[in-house]
PDB file of N, CA and C in Angstrom:
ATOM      1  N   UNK A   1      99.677  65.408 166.473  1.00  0.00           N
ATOM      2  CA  UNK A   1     100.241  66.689 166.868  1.00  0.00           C
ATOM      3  C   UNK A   1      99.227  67.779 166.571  1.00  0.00           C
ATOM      4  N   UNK A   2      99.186  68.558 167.451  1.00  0.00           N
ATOM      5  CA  UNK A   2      98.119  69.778 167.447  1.00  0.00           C
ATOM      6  C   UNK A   2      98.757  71.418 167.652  1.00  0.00           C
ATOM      7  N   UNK A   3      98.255  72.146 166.813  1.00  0.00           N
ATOM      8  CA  UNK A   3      98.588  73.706 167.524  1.00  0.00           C
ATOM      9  C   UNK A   3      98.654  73.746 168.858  1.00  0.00           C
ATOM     10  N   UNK A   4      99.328  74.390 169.164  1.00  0.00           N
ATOM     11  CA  UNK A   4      99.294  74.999 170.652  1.00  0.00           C
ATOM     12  C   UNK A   4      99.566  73.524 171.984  1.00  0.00           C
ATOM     13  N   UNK A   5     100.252  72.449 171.176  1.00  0.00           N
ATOM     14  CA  UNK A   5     100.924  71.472 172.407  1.00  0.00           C
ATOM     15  C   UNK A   5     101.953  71.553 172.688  1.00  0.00           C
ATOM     16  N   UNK A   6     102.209  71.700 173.870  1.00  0.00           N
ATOM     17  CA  UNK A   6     103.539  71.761 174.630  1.00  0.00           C
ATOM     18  C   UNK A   6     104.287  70.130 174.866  1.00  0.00           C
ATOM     19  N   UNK A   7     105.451  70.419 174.825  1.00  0.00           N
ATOM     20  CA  UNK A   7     106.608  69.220 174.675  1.00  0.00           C
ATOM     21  C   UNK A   7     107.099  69.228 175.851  1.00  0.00           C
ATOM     22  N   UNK A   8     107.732  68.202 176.502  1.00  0.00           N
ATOM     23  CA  UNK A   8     109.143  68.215 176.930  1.00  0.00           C
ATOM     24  C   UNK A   8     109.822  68.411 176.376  1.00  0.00           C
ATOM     25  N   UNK A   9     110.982  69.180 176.694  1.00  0.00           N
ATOM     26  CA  UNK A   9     112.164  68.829 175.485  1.00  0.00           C
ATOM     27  C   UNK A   9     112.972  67.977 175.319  1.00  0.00           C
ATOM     28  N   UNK A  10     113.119  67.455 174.555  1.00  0.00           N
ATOM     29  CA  UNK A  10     113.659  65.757 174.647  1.00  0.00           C
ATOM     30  C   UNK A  10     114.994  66.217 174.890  1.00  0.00           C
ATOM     31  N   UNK A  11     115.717  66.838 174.605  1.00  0.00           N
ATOM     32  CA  UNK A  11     117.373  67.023 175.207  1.00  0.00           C
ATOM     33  C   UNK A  11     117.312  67.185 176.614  1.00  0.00           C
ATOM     34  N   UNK A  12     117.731  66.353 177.615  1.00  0.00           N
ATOM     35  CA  UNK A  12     117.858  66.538 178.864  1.00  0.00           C
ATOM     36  C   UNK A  12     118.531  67.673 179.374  1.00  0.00           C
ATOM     37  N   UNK A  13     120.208  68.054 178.455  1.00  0.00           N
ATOM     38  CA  UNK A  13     121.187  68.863 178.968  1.00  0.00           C
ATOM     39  C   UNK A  13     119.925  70.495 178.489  1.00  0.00           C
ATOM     40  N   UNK A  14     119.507  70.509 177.702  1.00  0.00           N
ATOM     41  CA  UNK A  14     118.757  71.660 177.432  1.00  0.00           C
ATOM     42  C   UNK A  14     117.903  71.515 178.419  1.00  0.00           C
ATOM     43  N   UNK A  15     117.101  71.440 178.894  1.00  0.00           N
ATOM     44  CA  UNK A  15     115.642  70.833 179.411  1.00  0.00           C
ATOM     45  C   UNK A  15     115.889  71.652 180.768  1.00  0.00           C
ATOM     46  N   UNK A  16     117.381  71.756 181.276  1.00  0.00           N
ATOM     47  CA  UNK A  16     117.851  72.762 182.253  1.00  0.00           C
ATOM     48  C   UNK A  16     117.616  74.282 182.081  1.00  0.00           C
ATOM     49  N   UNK A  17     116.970  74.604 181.100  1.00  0.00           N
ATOM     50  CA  UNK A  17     117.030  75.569 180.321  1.00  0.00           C
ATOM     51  C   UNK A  17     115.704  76.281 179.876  1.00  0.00           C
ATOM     52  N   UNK A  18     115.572  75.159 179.284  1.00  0.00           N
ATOM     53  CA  UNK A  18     114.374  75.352 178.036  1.00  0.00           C
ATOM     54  C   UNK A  18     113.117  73.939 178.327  1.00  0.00           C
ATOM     55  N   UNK A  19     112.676  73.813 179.142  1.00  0.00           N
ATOM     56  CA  UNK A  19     112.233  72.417 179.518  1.00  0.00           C
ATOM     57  C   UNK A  19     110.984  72.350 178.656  1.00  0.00           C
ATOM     58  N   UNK A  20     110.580  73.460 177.886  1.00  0.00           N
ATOM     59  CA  UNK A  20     109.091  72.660 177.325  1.00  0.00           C
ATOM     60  C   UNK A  20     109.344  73.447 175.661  1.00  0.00           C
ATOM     61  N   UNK A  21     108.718  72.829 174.384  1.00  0.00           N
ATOM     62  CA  UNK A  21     108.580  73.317 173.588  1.00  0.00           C
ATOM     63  C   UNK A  21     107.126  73.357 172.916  1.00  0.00           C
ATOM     64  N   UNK A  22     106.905  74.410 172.390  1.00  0.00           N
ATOM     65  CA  UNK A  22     105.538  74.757 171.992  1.00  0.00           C
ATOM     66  C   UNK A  22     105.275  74.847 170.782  1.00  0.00           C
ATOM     67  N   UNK A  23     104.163  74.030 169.941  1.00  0.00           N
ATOM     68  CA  UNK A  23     103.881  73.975 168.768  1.00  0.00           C
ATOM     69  C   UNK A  23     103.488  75.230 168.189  1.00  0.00           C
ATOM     70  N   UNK A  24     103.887  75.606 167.392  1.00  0.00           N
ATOM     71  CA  UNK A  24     102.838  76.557 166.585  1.00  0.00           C
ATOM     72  C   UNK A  24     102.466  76.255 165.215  1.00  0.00           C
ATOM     73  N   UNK A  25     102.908  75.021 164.500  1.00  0.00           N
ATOM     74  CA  UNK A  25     102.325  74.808 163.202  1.00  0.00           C
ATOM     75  C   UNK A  25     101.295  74.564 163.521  1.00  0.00           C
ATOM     76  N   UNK A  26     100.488  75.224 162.358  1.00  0.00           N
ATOM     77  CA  UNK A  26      99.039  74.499 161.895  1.00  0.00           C
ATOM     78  C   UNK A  26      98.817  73.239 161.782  1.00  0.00           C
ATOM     79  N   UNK A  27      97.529  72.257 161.984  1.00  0.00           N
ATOM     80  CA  UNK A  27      96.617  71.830 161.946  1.00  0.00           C
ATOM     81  C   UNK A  27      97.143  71.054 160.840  1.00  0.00           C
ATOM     82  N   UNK A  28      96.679  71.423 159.611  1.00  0.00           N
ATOM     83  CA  UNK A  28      96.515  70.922 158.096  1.00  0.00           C
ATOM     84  C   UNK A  28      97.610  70.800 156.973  1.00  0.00           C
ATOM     85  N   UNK A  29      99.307  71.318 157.611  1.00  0.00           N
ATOM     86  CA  UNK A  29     100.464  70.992 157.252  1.00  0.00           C
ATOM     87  C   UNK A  29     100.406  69.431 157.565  1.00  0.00           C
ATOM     88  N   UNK A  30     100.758  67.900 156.385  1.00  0.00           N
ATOM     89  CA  UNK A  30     100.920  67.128 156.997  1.00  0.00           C
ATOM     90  C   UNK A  30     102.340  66.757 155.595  1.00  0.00           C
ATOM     91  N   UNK A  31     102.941  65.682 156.117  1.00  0.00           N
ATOM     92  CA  UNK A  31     103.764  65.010 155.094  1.00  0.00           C
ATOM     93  C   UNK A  31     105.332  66.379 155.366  1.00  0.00           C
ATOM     94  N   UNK A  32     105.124  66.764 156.260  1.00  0.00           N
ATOM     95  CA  UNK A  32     106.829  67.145 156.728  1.00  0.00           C
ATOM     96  C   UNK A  32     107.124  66.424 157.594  1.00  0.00           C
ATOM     97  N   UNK A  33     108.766  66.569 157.998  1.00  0.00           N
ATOM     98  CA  UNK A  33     109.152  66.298 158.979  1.00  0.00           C
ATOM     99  C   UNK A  33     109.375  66.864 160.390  1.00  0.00           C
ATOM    100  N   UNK A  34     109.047  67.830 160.430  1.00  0.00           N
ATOM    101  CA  UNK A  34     109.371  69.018 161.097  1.00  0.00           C
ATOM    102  C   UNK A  34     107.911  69.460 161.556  1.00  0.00           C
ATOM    103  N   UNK A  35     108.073  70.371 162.571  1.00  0.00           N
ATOM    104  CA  UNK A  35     106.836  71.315 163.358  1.00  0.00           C
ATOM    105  C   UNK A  35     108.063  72.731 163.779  1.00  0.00           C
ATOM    106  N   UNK A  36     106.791  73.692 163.167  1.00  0.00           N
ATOM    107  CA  UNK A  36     107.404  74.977 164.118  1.00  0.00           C
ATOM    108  C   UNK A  36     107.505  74.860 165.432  1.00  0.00           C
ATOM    109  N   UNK A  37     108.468  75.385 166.270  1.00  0.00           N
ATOM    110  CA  UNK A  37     108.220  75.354 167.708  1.00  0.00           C
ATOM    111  C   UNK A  37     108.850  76.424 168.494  1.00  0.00           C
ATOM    112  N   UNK A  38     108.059  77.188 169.489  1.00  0.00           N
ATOM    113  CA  UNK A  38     109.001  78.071 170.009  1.00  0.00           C
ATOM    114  C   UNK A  38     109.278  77.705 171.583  1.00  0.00           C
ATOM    115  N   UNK A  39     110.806  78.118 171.869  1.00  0.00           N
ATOM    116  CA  UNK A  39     111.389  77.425 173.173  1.00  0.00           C
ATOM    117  C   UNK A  39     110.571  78.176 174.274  1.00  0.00           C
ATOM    118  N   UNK A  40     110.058  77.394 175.325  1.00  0.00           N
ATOM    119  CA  UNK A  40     109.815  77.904 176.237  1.00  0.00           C
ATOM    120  C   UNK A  40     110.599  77.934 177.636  1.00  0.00           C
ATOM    121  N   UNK A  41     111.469  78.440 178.125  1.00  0.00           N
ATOM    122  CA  UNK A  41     112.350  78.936 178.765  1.00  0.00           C
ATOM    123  C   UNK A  41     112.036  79.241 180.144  1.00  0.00           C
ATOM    124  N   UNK A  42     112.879  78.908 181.277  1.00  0.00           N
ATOM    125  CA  UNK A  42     112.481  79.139 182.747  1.00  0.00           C
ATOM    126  C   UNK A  42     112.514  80.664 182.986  1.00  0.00           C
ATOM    127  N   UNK A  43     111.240  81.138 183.429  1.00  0.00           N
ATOM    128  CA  UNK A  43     111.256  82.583 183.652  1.00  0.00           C
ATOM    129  C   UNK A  43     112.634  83.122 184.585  1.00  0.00           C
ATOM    130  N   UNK A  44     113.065  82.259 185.788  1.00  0.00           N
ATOM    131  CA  UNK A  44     114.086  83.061 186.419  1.00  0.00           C
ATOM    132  C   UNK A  44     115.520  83.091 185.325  1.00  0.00           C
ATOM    133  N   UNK A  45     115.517  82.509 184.404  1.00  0.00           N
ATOM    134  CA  UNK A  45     116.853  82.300 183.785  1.00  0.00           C
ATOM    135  C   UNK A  45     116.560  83.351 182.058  1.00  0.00           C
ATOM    136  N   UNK A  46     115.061  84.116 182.312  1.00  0.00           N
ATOM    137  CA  UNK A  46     114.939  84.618 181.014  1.00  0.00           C
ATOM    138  C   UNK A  46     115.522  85.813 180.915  1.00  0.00           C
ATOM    139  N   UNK A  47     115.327  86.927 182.250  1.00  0.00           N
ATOM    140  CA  UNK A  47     115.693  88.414 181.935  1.00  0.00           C
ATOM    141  C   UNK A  47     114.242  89.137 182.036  1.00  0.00           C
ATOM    142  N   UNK A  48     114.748  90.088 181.308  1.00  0.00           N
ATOM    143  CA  UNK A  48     113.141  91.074 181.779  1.00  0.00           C
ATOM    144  C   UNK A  48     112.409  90.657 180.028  1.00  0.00           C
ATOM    145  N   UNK A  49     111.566  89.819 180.016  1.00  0.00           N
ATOM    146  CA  UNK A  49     110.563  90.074 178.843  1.00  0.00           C
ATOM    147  C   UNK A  49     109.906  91.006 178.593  1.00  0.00           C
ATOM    148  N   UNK A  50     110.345  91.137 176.947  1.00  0.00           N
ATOM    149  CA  UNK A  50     109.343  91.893 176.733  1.00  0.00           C
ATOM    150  C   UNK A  50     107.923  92.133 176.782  1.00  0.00           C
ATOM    151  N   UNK A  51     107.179  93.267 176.619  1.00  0.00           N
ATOM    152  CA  UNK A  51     105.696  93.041 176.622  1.00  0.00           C
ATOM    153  C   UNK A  51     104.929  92.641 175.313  1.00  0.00           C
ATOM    154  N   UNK A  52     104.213  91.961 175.529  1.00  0.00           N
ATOM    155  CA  UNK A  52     103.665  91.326 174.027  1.00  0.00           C
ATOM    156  C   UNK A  52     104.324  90.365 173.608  1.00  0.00           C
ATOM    157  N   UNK A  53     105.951  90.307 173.359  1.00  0.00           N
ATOM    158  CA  UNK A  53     106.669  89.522 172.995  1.00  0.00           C
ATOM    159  C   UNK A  53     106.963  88.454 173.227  1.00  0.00           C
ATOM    160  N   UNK A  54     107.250  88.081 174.991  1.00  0.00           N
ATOM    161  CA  UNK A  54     107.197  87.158 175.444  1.00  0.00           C
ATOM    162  C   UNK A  54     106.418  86.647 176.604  1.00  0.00           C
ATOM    163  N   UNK A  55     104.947  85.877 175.895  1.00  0.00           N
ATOM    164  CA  UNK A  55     104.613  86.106 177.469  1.00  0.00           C
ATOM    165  C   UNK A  55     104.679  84.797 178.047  1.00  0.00           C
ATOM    166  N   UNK A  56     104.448  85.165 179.614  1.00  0.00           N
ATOM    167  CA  UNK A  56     105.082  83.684 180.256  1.00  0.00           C
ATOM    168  C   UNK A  56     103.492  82.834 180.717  1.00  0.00           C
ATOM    169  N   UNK A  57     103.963  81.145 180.968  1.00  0.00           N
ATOM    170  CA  UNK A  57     103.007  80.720 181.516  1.00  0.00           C
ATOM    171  C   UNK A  57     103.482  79.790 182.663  1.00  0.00           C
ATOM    172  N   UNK A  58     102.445  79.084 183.103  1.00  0.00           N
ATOM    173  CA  UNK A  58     103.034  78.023 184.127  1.00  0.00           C
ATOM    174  C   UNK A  58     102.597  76.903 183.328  1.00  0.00           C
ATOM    175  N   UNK A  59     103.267  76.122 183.387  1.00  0.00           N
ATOM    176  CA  UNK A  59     103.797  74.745 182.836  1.00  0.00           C
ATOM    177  C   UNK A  59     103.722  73.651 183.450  1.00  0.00           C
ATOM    178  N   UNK A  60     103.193  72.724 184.105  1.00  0.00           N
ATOM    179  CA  UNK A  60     103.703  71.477 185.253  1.00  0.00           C
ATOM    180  C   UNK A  60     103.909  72.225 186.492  1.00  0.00           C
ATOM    181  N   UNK A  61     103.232  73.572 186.335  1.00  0.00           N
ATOM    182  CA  UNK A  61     104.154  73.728 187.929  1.00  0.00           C
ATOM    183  C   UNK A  61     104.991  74.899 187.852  1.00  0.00           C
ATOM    184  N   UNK A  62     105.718  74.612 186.323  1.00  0.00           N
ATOM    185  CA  UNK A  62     106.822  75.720 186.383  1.00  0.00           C
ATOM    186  C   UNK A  62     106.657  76.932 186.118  1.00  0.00           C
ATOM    187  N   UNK A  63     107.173  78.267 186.178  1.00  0.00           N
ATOM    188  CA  UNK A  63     107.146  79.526 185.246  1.00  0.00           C
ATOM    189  C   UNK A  63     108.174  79.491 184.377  1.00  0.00           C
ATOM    190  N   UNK A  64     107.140  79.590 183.013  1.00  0.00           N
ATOM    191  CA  UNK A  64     108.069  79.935 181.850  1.00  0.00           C
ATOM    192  C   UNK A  64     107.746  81.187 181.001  1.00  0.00           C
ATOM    193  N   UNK A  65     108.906  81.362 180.077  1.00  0.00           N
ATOM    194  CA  UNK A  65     108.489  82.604 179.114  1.00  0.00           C
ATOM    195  C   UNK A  65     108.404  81.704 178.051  1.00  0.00           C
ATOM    196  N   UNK A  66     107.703  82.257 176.889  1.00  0.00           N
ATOM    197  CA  UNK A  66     107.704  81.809 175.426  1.00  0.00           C
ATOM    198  C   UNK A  66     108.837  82.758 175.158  1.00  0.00           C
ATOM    199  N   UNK A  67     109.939  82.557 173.828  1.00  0.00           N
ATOM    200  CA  UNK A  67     110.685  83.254 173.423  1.00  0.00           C
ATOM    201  C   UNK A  67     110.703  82.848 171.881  1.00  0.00           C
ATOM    202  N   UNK A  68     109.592  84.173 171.166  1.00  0.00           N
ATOM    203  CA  UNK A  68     108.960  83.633 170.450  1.00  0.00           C
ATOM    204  C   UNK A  68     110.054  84.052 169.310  1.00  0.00           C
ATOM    205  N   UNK A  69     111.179  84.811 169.733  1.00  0.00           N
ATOM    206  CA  UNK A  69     112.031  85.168 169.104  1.00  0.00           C
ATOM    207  C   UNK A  69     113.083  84.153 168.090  1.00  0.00           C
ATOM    208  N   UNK A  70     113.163  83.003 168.683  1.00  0.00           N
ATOM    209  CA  UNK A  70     114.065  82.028 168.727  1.00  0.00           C
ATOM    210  C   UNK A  70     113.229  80.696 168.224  1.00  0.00           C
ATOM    211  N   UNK A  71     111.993  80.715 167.382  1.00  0.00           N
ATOM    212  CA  UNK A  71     111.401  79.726 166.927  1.00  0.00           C
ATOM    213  C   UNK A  71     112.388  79.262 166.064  1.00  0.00           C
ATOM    214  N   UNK A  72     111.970  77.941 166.060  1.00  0.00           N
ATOM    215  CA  UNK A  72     112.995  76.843 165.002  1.00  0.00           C
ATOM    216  C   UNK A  72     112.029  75.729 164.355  1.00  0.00           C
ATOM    217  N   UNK A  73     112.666  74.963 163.478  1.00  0.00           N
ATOM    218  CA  UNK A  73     111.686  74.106 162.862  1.00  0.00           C
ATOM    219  C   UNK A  73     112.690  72.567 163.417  1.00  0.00           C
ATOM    220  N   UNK A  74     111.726  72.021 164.299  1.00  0.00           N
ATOM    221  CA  UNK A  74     112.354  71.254 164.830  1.00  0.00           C
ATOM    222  C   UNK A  74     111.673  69.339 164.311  1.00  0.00           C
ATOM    223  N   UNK A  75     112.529  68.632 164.507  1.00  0.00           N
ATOM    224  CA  UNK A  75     112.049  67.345 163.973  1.00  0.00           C
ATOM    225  C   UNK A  75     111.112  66.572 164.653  1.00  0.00           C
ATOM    226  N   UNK A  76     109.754  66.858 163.994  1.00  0.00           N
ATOM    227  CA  UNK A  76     108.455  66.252 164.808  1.00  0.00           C
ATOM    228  C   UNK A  76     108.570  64.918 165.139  1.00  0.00           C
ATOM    229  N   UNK A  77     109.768  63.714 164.737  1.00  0.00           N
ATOM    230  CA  UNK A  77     109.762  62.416 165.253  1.00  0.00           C
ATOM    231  C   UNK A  77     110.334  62.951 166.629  1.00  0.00           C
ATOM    232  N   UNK A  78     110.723  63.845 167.355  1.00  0.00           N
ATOM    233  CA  UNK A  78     111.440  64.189 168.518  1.00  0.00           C
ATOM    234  C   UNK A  78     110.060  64.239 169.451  1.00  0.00           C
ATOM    235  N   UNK A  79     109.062  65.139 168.979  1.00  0.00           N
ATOM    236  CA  UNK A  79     107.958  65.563 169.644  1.00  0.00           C
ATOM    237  C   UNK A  79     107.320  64.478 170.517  1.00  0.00           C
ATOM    238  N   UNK A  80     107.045  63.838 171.409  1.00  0.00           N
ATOM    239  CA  UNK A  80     106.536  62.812 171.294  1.00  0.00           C
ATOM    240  C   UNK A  80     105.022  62.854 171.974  1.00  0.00           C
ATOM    241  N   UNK A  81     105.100  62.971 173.439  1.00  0.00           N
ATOM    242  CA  UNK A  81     103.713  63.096 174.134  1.00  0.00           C
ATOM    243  C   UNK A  81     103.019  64.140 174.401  1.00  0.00           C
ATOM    244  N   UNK A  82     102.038  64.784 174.020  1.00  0.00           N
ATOM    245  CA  UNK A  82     102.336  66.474 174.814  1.00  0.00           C
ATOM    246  C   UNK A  82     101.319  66.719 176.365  1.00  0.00           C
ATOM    247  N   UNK A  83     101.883  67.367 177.162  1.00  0.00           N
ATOM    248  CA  UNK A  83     101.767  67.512 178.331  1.00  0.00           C
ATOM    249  C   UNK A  83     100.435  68.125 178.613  1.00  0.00           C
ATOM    250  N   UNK A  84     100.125  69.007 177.450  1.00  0.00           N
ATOM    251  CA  UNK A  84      98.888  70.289 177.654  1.00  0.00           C
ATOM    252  C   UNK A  84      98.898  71.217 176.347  1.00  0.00           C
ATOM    253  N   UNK A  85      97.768  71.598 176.152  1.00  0.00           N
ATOM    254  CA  UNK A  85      97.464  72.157 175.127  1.00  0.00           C
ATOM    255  C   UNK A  85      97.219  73.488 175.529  1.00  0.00           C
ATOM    256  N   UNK A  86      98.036  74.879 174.442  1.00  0.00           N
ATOM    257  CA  UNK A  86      97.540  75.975 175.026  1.00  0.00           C
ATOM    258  C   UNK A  86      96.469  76.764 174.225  1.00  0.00           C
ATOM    259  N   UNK A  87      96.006  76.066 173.652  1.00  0.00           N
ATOM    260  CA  UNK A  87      94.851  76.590 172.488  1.00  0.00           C
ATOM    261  C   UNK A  87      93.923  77.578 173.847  1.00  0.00           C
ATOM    262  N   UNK A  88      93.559  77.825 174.586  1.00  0.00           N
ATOM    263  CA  UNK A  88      92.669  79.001 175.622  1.00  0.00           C
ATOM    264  C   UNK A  88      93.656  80.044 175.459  1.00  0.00           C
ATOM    265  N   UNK A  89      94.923  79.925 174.905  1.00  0.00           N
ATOM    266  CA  UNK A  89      95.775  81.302 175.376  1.00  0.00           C
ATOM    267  C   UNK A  89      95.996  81.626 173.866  1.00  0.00           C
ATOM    268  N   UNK A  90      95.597  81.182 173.032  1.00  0.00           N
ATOM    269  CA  UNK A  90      96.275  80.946 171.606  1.00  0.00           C
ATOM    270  C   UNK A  90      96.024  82.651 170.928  1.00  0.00           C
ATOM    271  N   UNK A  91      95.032  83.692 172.224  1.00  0.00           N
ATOM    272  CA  UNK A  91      95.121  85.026 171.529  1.00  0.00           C
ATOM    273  C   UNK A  91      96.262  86.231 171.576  1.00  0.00           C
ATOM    274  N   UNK A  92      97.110  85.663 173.131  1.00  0.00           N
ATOM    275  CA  UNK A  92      98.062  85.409 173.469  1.00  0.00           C
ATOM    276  C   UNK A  92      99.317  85.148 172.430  1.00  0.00           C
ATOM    277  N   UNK A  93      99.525  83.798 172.274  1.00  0.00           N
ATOM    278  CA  UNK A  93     100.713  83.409 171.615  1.00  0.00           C
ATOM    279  C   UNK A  93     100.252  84.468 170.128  1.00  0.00           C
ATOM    280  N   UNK A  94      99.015  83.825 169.492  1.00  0.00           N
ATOM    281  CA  UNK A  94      99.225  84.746 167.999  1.00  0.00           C
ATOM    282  C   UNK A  94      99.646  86.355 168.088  1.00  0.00           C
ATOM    283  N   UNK A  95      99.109  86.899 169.520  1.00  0.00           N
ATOM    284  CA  UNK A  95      99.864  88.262 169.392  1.00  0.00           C
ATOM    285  C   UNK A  95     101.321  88.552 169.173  1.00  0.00           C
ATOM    286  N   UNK A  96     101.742  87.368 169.947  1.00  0.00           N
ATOM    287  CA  UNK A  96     103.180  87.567 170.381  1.00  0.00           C
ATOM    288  C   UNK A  96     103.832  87.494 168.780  1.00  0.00           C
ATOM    289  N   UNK A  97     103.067  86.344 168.058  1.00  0.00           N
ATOM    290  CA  UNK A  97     103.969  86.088 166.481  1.00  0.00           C
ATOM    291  C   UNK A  97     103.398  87.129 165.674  1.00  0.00           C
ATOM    292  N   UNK A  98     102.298  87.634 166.217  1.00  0.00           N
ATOM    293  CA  UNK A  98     102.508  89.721 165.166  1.00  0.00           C
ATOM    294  C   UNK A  98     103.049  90.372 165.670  1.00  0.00           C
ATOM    295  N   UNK A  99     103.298  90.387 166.947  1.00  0.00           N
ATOM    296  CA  UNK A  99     104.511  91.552 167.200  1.00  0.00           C
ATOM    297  C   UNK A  99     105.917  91.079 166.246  1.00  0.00           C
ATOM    298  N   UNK A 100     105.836  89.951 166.425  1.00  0.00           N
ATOM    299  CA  UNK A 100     107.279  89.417 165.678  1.00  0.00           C
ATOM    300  C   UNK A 100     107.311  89.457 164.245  1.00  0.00           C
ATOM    301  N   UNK A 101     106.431  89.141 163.880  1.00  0.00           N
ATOM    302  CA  UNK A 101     106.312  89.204 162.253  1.00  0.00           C
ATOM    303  C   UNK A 101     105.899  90.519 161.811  1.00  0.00           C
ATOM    304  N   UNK A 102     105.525  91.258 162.328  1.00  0.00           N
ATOM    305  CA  UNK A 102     104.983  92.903 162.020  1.00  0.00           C
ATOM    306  C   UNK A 102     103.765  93.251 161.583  1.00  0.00           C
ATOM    307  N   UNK A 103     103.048  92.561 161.825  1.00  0.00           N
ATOM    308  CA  UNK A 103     101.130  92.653 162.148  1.00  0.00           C
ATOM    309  C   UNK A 103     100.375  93.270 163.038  1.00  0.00           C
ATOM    310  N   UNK A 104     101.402  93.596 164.036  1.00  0.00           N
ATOM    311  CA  UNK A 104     100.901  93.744 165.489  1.00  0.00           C
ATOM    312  C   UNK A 104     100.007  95.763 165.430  1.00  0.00           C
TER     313      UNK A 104
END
């Protein structure tokens, strides 16, 4: 598992929803069970994002937003293959978690 890999989301009934999840733990956390992750969400089903806050990408194809609002610590045996790595945008996502955390 790496920063900045995107998931499927293993819940199918979500996946209507929220179809990819995005790592943001570090690298050098090992011996949990868990990875931070924030939902990434179908842009037509998000609303108006904010700026900075949420920004969107394409995915497989799809448009999504990050909703970096709603990170969770989710169970890394779930995680399984990841699709793509967003480490090129990663100046991107870290903005988005100082706007959220209050760095920005």
């Amino acid at each position: 598992m790496a920063r900045f890999d995107i998931y499927r989301h293993p819940d199918a009934s979500l996946r209507k929803s929220t179809p990819f999840l995005l790592d943001l733990q570090n690298n050098y956390i090992h011996g949990v069970d868990t990875r931070i992750v924030a939902p990434m969400r179908l842009a037509r089903m998000f609303g108006l994002p904010m700026r900075d806050l949420n920004p969107s990408f394409e995915i497989a194809g799809t448009q999504v937003v990050m909703d970096i609002a709603a990170l969770a610590a989710f169970p890394a045996a779930d995680l399984r293959t990841p699709i793509l790595n967003l480490q090129g945008q990663s100046d991107v996502i870290v903005d988005a978690l100082d706007m959220l955390f209050g760095s920005y």
